[in-house]
Protein backbone atom coordinates (compact mmCIF):
# COMPACT_ATOMS: atom_id res chain seq x y z
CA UNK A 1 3.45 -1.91 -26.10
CA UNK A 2 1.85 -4.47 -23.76
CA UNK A 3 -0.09 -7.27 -25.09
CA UNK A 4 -1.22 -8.75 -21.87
CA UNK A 5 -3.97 -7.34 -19.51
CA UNK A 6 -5.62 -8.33 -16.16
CA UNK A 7 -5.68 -12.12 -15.77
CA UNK A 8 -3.56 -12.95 -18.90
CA UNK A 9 -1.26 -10.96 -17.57
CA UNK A 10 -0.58 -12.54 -14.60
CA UNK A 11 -0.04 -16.04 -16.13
CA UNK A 12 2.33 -13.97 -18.53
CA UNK A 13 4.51 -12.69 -15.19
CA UNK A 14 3.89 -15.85 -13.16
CA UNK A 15 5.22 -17.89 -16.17
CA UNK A 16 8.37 -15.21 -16.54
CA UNK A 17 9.14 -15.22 -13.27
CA UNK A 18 8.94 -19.08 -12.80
CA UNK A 19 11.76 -19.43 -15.85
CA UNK A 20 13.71 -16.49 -13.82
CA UNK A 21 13.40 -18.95 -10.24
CA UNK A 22 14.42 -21.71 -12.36
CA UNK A 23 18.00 -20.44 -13.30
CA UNK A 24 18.15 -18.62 -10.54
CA UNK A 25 17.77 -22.15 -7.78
CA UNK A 26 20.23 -23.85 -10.62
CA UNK A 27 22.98 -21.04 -10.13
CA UNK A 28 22.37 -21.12 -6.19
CA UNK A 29 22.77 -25.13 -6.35
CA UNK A 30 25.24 -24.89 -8.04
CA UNK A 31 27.29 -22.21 -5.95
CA UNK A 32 26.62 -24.20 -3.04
CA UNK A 33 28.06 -27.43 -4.33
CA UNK A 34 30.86 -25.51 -5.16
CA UNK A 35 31.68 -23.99 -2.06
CA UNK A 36 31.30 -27.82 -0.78
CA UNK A 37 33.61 -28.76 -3.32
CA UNK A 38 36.18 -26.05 -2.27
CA UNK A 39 36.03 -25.95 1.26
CA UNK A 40 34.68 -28.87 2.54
CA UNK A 41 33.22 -27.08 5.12
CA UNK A 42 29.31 -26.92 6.03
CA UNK A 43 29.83 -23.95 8.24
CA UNK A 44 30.69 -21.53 5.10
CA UNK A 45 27.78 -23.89 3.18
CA UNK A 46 25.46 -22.79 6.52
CA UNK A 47 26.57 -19.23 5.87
CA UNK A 48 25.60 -19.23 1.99
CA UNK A 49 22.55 -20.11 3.07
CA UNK A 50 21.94 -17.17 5.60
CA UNK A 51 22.88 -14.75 3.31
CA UNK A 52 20.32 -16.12 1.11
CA UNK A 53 17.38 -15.52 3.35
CA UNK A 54 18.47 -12.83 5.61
CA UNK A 55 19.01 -9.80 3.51
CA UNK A 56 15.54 -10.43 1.71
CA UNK A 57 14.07 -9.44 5.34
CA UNK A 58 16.36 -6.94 5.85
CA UNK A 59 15.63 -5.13 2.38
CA UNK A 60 12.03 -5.81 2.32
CA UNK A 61 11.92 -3.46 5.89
CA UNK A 62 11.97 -0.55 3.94
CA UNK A 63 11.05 -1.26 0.29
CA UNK A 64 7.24 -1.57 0.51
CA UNK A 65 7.11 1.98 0.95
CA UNK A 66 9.03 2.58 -2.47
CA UNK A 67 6.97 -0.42 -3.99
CA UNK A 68 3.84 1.59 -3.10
CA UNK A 69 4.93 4.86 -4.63
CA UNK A 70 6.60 3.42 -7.31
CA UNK A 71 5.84 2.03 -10.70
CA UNK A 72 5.37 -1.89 -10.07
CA UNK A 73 6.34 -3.19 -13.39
CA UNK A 74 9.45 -1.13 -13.39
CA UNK A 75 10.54 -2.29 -9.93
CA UNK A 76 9.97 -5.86 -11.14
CA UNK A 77 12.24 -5.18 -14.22
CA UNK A 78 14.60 -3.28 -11.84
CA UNK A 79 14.82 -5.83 -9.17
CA UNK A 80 14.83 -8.77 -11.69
CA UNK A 81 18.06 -7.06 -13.30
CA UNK A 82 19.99 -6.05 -10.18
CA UNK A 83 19.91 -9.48 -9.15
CA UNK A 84 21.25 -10.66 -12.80
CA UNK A 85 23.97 -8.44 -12.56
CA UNK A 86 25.14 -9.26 -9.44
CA UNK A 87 25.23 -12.32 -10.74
CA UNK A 88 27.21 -11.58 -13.72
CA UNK A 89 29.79 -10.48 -11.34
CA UNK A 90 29.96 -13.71 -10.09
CA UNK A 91 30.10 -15.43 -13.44
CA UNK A 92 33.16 -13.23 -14.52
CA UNK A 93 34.91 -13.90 -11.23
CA UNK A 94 34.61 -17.64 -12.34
CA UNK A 95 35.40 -17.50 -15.33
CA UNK A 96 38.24 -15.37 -14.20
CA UNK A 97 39.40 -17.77 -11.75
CA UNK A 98 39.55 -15.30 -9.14
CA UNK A 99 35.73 -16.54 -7.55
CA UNK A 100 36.15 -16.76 -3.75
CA UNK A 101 33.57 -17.37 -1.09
CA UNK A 102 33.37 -14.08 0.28
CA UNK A 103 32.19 -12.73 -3.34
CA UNK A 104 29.57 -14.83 -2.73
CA UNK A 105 28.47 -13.58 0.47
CA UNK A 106 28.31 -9.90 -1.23
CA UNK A 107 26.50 -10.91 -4.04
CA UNK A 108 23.94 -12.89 -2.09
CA UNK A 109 22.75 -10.05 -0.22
CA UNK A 110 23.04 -7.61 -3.30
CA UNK A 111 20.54 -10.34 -4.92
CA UNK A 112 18.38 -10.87 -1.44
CA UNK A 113 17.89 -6.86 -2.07
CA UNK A 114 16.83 -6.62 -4.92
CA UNK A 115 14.36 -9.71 -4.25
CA UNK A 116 12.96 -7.62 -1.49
CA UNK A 117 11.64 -5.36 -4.22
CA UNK A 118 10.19 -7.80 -6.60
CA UNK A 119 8.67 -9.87 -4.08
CA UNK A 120 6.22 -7.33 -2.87
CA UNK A 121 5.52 -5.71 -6.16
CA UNK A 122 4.45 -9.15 -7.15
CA UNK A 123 2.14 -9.72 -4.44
CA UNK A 124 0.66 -6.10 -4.25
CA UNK A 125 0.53 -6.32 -8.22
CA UNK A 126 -2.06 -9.58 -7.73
CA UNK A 127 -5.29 -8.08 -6.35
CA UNK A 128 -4.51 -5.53 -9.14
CA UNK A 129 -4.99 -7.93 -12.29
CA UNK A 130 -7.13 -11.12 -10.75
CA UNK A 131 -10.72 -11.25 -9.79
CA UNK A 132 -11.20 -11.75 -5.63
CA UNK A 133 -12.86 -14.98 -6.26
CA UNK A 134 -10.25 -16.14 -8.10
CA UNK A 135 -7.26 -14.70 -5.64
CA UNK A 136 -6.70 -18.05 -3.89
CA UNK A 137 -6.29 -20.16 -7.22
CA UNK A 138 -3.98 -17.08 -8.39
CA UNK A 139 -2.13 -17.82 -4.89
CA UNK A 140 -2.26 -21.63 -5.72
CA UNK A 141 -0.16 -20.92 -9.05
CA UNK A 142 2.27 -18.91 -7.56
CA UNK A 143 2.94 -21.58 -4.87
CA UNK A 144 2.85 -24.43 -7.71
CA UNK A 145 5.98 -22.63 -9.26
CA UNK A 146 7.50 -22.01 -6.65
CA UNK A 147 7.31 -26.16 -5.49
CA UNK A 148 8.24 -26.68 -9.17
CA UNK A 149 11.42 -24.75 -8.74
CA UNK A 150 12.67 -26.81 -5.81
CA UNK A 151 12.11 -29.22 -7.48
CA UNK A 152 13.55 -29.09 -11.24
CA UNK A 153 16.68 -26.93 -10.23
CA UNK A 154 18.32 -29.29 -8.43
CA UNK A 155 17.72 -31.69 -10.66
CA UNK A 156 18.70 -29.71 -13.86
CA UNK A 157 21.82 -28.27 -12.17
CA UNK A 158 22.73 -31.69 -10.49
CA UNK A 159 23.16 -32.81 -14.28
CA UNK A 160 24.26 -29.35 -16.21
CA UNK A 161 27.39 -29.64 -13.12
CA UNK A 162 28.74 -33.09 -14.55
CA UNK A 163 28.06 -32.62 -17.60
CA UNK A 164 28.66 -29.08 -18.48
CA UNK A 165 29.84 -27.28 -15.58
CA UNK A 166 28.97 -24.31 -13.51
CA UNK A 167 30.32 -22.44 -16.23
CA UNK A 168 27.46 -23.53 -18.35
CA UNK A 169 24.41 -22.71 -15.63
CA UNK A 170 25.62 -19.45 -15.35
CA UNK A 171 24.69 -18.93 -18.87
CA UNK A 172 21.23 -20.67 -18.92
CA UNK A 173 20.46 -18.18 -15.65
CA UNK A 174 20.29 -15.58 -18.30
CA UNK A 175 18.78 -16.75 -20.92
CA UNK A 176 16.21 -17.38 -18.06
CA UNK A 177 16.18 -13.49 -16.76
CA UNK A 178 15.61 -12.68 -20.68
CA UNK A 179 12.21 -14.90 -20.48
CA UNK A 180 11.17 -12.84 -16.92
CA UNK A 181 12.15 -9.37 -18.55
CA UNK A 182 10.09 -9.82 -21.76
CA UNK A 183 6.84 -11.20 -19.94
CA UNK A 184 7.04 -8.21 -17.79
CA UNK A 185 7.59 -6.02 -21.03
CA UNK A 186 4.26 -7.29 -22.96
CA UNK A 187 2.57 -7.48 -19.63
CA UNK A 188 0.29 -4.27 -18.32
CA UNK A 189 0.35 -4.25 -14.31
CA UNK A 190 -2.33 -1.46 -12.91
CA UNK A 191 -1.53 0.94 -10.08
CA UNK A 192 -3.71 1.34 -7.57
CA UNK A 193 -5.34 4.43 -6.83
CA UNK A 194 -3.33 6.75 -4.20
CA UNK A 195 -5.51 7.18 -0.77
CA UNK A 196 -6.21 10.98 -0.86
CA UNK A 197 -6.37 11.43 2.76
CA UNK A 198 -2.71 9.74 3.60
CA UNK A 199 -0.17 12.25 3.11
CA UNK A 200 3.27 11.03 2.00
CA UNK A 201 6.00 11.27 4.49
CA UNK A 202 9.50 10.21 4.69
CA UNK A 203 10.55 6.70 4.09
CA UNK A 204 10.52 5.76 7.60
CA UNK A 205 7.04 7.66 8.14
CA UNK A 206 5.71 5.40 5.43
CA UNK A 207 7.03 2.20 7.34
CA UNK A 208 5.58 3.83 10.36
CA UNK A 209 2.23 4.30 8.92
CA UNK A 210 2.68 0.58 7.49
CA UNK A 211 2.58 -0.81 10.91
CA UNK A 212 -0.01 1.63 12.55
CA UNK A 213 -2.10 0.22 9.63
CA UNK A 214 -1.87 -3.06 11.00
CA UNK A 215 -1.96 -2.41 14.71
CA UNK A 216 -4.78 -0.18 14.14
CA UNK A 217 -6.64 -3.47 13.13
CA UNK A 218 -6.11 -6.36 15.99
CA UNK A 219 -7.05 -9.43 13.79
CA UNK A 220 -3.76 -8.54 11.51
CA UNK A 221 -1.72 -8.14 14.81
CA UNK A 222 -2.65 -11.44 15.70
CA UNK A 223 -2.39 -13.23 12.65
CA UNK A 224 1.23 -11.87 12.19
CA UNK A 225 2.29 -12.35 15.27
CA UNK A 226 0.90 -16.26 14.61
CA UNK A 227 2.36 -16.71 11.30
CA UNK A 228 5.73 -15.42 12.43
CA UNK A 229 6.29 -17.62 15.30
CA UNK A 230 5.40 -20.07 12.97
CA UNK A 231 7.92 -19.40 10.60
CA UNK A 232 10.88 -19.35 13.72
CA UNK A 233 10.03 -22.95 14.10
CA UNK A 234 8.96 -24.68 10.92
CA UNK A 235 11.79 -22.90 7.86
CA UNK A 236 13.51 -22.06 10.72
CA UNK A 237 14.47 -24.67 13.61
CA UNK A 238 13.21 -27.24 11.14
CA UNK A 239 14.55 -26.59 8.14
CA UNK A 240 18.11 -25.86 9.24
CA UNK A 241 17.85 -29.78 11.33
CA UNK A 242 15.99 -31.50 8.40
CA UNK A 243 19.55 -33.04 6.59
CA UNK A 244 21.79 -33.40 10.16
CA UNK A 245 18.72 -34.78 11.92
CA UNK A 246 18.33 -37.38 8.06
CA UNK A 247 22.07 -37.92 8.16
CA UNK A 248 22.26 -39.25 11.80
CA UNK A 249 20.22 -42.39 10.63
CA UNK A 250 21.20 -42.55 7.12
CA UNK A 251 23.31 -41.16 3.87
CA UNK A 252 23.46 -38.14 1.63
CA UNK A 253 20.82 -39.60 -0.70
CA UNK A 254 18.38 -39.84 2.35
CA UNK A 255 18.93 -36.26 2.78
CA UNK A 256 18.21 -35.70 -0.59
CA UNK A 257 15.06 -37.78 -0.58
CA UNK A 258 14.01 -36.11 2.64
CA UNK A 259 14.58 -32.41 0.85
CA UNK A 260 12.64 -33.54 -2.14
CA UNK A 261 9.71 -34.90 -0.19
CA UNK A 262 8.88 -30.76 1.20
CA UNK A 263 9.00 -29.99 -2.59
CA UNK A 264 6.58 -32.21 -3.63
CA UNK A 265 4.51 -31.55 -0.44
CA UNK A 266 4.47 -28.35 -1.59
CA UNK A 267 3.77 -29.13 -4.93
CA UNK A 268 1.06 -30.67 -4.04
CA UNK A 269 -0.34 -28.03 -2.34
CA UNK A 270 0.28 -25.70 -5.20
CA UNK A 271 -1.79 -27.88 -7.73
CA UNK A 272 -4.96 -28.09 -4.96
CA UNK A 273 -4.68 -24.50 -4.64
CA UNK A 274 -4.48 -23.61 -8.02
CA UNK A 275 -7.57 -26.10 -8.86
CA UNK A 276 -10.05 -25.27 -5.58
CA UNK A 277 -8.96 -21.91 -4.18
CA UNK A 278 -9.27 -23.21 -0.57
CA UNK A 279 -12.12 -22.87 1.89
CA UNK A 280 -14.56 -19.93 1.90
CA UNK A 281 -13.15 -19.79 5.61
CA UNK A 282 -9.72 -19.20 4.72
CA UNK A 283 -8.65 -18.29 8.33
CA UNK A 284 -9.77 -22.33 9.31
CA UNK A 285 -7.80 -22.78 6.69
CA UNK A 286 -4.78 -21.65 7.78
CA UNK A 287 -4.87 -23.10 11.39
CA UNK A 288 -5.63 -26.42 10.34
CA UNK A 289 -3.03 -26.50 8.02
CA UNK A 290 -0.68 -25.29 10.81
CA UNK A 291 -1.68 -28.18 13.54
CA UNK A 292 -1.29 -30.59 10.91
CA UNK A 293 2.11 -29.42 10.63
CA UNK A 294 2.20 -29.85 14.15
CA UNK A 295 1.44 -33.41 14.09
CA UNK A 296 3.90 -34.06 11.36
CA UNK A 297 6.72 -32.65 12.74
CA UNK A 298 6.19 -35.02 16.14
CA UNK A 299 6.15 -37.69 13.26
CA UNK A 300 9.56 -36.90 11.85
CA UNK A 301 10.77 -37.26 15.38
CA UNK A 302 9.60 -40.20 17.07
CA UNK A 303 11.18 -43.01 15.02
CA UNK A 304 15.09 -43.43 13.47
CA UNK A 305 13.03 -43.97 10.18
CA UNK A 306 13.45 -42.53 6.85
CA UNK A 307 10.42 -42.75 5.69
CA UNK A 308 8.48 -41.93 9.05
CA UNK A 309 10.68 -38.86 8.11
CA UNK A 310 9.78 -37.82 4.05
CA UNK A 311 6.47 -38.64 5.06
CA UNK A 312 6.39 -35.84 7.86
CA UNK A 313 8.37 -33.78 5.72
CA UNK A 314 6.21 -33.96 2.58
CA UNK A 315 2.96 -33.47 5.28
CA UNK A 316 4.68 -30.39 6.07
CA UNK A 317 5.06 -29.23 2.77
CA UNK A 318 1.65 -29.79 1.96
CA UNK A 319 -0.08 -27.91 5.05
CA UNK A 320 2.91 -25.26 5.38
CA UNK A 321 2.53 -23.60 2.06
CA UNK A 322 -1.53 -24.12 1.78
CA UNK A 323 -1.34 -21.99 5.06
CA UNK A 324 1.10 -19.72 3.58
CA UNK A 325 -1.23 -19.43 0.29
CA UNK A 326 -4.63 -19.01 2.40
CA UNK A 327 -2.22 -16.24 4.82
CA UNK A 328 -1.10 -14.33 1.68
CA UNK A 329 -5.29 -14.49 0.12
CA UNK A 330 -6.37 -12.69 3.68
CA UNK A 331 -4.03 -9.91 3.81
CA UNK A 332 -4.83 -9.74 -0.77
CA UNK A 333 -8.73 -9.62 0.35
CA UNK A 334 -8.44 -7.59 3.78
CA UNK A 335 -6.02 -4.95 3.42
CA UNK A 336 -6.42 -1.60 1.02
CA UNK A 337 -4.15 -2.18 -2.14
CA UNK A 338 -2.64 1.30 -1.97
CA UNK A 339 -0.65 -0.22 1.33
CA UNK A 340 -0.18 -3.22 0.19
CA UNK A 341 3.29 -3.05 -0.71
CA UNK A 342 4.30 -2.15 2.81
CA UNK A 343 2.59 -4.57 4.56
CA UNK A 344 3.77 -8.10 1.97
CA UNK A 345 7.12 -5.77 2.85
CA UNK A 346 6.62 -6.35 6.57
CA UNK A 347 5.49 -9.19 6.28
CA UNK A 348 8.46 -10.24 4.58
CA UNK A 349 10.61 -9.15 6.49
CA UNK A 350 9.12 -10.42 9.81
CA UNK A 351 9.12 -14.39 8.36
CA UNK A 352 12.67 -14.23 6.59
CA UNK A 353 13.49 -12.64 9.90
CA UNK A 354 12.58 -15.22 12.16
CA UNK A 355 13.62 -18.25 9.59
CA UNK A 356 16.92 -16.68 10.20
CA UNK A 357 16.88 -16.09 13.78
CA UNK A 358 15.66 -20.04 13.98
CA UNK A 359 18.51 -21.39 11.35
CA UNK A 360 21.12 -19.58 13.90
CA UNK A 361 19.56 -20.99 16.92
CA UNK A 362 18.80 -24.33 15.62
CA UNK A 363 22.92 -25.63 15.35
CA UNK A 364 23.99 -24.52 18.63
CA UNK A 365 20.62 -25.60 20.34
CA UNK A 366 20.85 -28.88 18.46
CA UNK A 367 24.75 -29.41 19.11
CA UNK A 368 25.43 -28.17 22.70
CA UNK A 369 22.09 -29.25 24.61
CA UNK A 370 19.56 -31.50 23.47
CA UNK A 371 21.67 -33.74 21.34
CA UNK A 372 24.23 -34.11 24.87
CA UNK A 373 20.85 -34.23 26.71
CA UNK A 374 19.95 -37.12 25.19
CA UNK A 375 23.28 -39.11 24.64
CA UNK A 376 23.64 -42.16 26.58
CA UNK A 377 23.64 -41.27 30.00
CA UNK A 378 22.51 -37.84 29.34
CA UNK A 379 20.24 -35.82 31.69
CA UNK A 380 16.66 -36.27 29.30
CA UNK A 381 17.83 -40.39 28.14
CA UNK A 382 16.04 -41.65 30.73
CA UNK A 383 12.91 -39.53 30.62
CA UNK A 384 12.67 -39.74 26.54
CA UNK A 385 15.01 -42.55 25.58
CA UNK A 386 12.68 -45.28 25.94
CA UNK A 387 10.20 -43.63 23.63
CA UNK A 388 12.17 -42.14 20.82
CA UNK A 389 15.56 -43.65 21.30
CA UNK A 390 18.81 -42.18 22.56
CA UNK A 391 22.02 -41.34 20.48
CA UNK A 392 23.31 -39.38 17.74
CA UNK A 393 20.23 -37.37 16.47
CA UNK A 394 18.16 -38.15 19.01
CA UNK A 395 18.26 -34.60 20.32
CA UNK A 396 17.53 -33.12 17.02
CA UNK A 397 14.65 -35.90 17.18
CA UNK A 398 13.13 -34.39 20.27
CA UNK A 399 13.40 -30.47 19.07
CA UNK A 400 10.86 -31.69 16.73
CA UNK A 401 8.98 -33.29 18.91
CA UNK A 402 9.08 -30.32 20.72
CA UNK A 403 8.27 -27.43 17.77
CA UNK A 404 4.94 -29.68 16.99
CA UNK A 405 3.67 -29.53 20.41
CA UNK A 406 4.56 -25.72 20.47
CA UNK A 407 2.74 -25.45 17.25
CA UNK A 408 0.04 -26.99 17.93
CA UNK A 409 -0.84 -24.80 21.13
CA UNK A 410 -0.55 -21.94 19.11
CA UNK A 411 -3.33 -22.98 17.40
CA UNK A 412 -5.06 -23.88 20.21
CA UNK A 413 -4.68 -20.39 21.40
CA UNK A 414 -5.54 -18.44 18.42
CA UNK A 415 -8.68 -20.86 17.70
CA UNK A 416 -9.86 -19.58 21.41
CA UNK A 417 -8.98 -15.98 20.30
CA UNK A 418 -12.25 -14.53 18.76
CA UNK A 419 -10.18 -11.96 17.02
CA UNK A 420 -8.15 -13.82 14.69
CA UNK A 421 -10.64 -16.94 14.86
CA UNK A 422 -13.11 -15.14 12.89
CA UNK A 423 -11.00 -12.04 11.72
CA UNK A 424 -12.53 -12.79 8.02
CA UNK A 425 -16.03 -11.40 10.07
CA UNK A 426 -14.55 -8.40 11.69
CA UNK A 427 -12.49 -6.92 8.63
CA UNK A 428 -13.88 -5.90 5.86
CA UNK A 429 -12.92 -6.68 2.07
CA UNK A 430 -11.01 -4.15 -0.16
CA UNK A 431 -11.74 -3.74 -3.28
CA UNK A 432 -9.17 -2.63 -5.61
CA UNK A 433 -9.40 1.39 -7.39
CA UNK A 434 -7.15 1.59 -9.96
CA UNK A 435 -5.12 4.33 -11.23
CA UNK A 436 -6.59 4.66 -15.22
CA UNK A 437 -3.93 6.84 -15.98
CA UNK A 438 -1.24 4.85 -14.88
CA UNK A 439 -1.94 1.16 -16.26
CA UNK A 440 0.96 0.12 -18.16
């Protein structure tokens, strides 16, 4: 019987699933010290980490069609439990003593799957229960927790590991998924009303009709296309160089504090969210968030300083995710909630798409040109060695140098582009019909 409707709600899931991210960054930390710890190589520690982010794009291609048609609340208890078995697998394996890395690789994309359906349903589910004045502090919460996570899990499963063991975090990962399934259990999530002039096709006819929705409407064509370039060279190029490019001028606790800093950033940006909403102009929003990013990321690499560095860094994670929060509120606002699903899908699957493309391209670009390039004696020392220095990390220096100055002239462009300058003018806002008999 659910206890929790419209706004309550939310806070009831958003809580749940913030307990869920908690265990679930802890057992992830944890599996990726341990793969440190039993390999001693960062290649298969690189690789844990793509399988992390790339088969949540992958999934997420077709699953906003199924999120659409689909009970949301059961795809969110679904999802939630796929992923906790296929983590229970891993657990017994451990406990078994017969864990080995490529388990982890399976399980990781089992788990990125099944995050490809509750990731959506969340998002489509939001318009559903909140008020459209309130969507951008809703936004601000969800980003708050999320900064919280990357935060506290480390933390927690940097201490659970010495003390207790991995052993131990498996268990408290969980207890955790207990705390998401029963918040989803009291809470009732609406479905939207079904459009009665779309007829319902195949699965790949729905993804087709998810894109024709969007390049049926320019201003979404070009803030995609924006927002996705962005994400090839900010948790992409940058986030794959952020610890190499830390421990070329300093040591593993650097790194650390240089990590830490984008959590807080983001943090931050959570809490200003959650307590203004953002700017009645959210599309301003979003593109000065993104050339302050810019800027920041030229900051991290014009000086061999640390904390030149968490300072960018923690700039970044400010303006990154209140772009990402005011990106998410447009699509909420602008697009009909009966598609919704399949375009946070697409969405979702363009961003962890390029993050991945830049995280492969980032090491060898890093490694076998720039870094060479601007060695002593190397073909770009001369030009940019008297301004930012030459040496190791000095090439990973100037990709940054160079992914600001790219970013920033894609603002430029899009603030000369009428259509996605003032998109918020040209589209209209949705408001959400709900299904009465299906509110659960």
């Amino acid at each position: 019987m659910s206890r929790f409707f419209g706004q309550r709600a939310f806070y009831a899931v958003t809580f749940g699933q913030f307990i869920s991210l908690l265990g679930s960054g802890m057992t992830r930390f944890g599996l990726g010290i341990w793969v440190l710890r039993e390999t001693g190589d960062t290649t298969a520690y690189s690789a844990l980490l793509f399988f992390a982010v790339l088969p949540v794009g992958l999934g997420s291609i077709f699953t906003g069609t199924l999120v659409d048609r689909w009970n949301r609340r059961v795809v969110m208890l679904a999802g939630n439990t796929v992923a906790s078995l296929s983590t229970l697998v891993a657990a017994l394996l451990f406990f078994g003593g017969a864990l080995e890395i490529w388990h982890l690789y399976i399980v990781l994309t089992v788990n990125g799957i099944a995050n490809a359906f509750v990731i959506p349903s969340m998002e489509a589910s939001v318009p559903m229960l909140v008020k459209k004045e309130n969507l951008g502090r809703a936004v601000g919460l969800t980003q708050l927790t999320t900064s919280l996570e990357l935060i506290v899990s480390p933390a927690l499963a940097g201490i659970l590991l010495v003390s207790s063991g991995l052993g131990f975090i498996f268990i408290v990962d969980f207890v955790t998924f207990g705390a998401c399934v029963i918040a989803l259990a009291l809470s009732a999530i609406p479905q939207p009303a079904s459009d009665p002039d779309h007829e319902r096709t195949s699965l790949l006819g729905e993804f087709i009709f998810g894109f024709r929705y969007i390049a049926e409407r320019p201003p979404f064509v070009y803030l995609m296309t924006l927002v996705t370039l962005a994400f090839f060279l900010m948790p992409g190029i940058g986030y794959a160089l952020s610890t190499p490019l830390a421990l070329s001028v300093a040591d593993e606790r650097a790194a650390g504090l240089i990590r830490s800093s984008f959590g807080a950033g983001a943090m931050i940006s959570g809490i200003l969210l959650t307590a203004w909403g953002g700017p009645k102009r959210r599309m301003y929003g979003v593109l000065a968030s993104l050339a302050i990013a810019g800027l920041a990321s030229i900051l991290i690499g014009a000086r061999e300083s640390i904390p030149l560095m968490a300072a960018g860094t923690f700039c970044i994670g400010v303006t990154f995710m209140f772009m990402f929060g005011m990106n998410r509120v447009i699509w909420q606002v602008k697009a009909a909630p009966e598609v919704l699903g399949r375009i946070s899908s697409l969405r979702m699957a363009l961003g962890s798409g390029a993050s991945s493309i830049g995280v492969l391209v980032a090491g060898p670009l890093a490694q076998h040109v720039f870094e060479p390039m601007m060695a002593e004696g190397g073909a770009l020392a001369g030009s940019f060695g008297p301004i930012i220095g030459v040496g190791d990390g000095r090439g990973m220096a100037l990709i940054y140098i160079i992914e600001g100055l790219m970013l920033i002239t894609l603002v430029a462009v899009s603030a000369l582009t009428r259509r996605i300058r003032l998109m918020e003018d040209l589209l209209p806002d949705q408001t959400p019909s709900v299904n009465v008999k299906n509110v659960n």
